[in-house]
Protein backbone atom coordinates (compact mmCIF):
# COMPACT_ATOMS: atom_id res chain seq x y z
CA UNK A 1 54.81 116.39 180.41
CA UNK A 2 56.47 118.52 177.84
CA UNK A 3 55.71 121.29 175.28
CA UNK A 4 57.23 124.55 173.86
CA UNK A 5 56.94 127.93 173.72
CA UNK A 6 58.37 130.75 171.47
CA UNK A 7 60.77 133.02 172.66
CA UNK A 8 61.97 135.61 170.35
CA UNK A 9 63.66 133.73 167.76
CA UNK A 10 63.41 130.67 169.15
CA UNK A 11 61.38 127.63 170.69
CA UNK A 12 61.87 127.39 174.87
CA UNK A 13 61.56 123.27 175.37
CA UNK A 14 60.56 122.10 179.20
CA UNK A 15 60.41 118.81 180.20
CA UNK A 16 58.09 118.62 184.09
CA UNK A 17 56.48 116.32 186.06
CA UNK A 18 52.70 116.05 188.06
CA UNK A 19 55.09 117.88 191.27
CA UNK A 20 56.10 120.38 189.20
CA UNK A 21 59.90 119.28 189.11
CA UNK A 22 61.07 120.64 185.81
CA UNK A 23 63.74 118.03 184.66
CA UNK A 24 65.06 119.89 181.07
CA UNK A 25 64.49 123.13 179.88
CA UNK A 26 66.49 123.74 176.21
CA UNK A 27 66.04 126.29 173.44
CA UNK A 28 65.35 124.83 170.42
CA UNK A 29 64.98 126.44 166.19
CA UNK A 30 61.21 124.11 166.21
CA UNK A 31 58.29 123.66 168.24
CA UNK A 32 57.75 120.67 170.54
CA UNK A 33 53.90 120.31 170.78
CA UNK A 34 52.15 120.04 174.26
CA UNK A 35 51.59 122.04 176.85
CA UNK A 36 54.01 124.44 179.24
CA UNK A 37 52.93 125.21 182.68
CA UNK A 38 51.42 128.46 182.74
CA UNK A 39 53.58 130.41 185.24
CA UNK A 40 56.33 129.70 182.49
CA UNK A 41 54.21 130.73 179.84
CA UNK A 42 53.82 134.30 181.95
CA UNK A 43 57.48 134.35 182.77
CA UNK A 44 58.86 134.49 178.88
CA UNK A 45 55.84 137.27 178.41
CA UNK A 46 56.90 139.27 181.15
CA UNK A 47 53.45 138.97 183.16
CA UNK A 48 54.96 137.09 186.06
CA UNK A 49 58.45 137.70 187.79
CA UNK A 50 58.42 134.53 189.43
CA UNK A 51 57.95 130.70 187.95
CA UNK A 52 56.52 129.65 191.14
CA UNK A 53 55.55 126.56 191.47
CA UNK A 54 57.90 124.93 189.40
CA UNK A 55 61.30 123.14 191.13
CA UNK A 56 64.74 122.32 189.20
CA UNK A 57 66.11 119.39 189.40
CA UNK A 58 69.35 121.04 190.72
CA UNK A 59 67.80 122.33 193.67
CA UNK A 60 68.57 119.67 195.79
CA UNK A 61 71.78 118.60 193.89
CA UNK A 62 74.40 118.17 197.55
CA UNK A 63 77.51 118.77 194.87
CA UNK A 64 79.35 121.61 194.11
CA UNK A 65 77.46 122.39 191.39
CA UNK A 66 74.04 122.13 193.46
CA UNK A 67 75.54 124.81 195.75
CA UNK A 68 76.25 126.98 193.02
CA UNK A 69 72.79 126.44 191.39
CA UNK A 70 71.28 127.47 194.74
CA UNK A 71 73.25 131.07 195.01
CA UNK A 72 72.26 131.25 191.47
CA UNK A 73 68.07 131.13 192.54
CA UNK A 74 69.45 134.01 194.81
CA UNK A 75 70.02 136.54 192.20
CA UNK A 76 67.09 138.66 192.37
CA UNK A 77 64.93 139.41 189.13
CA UNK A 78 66.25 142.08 186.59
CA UNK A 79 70.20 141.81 188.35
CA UNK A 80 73.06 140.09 187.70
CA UNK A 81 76.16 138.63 189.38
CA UNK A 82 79.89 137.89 188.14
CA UNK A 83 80.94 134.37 187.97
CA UNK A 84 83.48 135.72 190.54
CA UNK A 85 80.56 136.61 193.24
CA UNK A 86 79.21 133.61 192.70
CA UNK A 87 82.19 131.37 193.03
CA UNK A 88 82.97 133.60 196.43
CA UNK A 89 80.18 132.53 198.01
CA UNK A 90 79.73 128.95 197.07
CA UNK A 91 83.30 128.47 197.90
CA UNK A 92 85.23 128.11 194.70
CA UNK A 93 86.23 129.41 191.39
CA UNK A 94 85.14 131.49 188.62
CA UNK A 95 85.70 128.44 185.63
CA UNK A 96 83.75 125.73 188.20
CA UNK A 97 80.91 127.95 187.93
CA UNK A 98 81.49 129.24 184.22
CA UNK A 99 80.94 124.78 184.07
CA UNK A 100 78.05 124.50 186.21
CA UNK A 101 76.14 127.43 184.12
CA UNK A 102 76.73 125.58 180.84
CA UNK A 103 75.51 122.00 182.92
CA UNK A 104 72.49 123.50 183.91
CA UNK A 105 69.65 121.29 182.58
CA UNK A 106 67.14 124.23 183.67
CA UNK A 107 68.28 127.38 182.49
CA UNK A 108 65.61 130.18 183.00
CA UNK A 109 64.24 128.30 186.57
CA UNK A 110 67.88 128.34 187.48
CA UNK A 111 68.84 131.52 186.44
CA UNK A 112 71.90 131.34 184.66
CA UNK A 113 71.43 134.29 182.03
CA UNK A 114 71.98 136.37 185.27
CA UNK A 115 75.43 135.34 185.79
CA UNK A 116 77.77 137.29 183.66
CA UNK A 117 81.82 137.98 183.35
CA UNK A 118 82.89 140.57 184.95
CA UNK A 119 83.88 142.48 181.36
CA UNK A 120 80.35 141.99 179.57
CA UNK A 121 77.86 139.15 179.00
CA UNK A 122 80.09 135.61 179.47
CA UNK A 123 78.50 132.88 177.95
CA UNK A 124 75.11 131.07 176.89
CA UNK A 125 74.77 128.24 175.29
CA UNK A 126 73.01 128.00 172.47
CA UNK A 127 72.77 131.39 171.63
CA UNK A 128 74.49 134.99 173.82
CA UNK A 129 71.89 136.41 172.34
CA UNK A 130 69.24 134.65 174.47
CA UNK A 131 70.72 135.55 177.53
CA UNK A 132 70.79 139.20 176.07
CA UNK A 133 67.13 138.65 175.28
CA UNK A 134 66.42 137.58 178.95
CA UNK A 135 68.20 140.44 180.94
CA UNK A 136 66.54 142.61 178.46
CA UNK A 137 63.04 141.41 179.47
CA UNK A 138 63.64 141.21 183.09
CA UNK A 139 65.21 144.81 182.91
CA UNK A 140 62.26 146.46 180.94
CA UNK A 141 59.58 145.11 183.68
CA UNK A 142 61.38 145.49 186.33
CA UNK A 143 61.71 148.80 185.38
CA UNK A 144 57.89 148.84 184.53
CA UNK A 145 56.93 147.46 187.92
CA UNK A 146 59.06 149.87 189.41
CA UNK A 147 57.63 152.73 187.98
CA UNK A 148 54.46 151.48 188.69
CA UNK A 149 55.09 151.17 192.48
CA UNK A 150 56.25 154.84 192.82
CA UNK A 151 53.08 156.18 191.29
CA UNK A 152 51.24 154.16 193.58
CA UNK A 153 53.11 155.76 196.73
């Protein structure tokens, strides 16, 4: 199954399957008609912090790249890490993850707008200013959400 959705200025592509294995997510200037599963739909609007059910195809990648991708689903919503953190843990360097980010064939489920240089943004392929646009959204609800929870207690 595939289908688009707008996100700011552009078109969020995602390629899935009946198990809810997303195989290709790209940002794109046009629509691609059909459907998107609806926790992604919720996700881009800032309803839902979580895409839950859907899967990456990374996620059970056994290369160095699949063990980057899975400290990379670690990074909780609204924060980021350096490529430097990330390389620390996985067990190599800043430039092999820098290459796994821009390999990812599921950015958004595997969060790569949240891994940043250690002086500003880094890279994001096609556009920084989509990964702007994402830490911006996750920012402003988790802020929301926050705020939310301490007038509640």
């Amino acid at each position: 199954m595939e289908g688009s959705i707008r996100f700011g200025l552009w078109f969020v592509y995602i390629s899935w399957n009946l198990d809810n294995v997303v195989s290709k997510i790209r940002f794109v200037k046009q629509s691609v008609p059909g459907p998107v599963p609806v926790s992604f739909s919720q996700y881009l609007a800032g309803k839902k912090t979580s895409l839950s059910p859907l899967k990456s195809i990374h996620e059970t990648d056994e290369t160095t790249f699949g063990q980057i991708y899975r400290q990379v689903l670690k990074i909780p919503y609204g924060e980021t890490r350096t490529y430097g953190e990330i390389a620390k843990i996985a067990g190599t360097v800043p430039r092999v993850v820098g290459m796994a980010m821009k390999r990812n064939m599921t950015p958004i489920l595997i969060p790569c707008h949240r891994v940043v240089a250690i002086k500003g943004l880094g890279g994001y392929s096609p556009d920084i200013s989509i990964k702007k646009d994402l830490l911006d959204l996750e920012a402003r609800i988790r802020k929301k959400n926050s705020a939310a929870k301490f007038q509640d207690d």
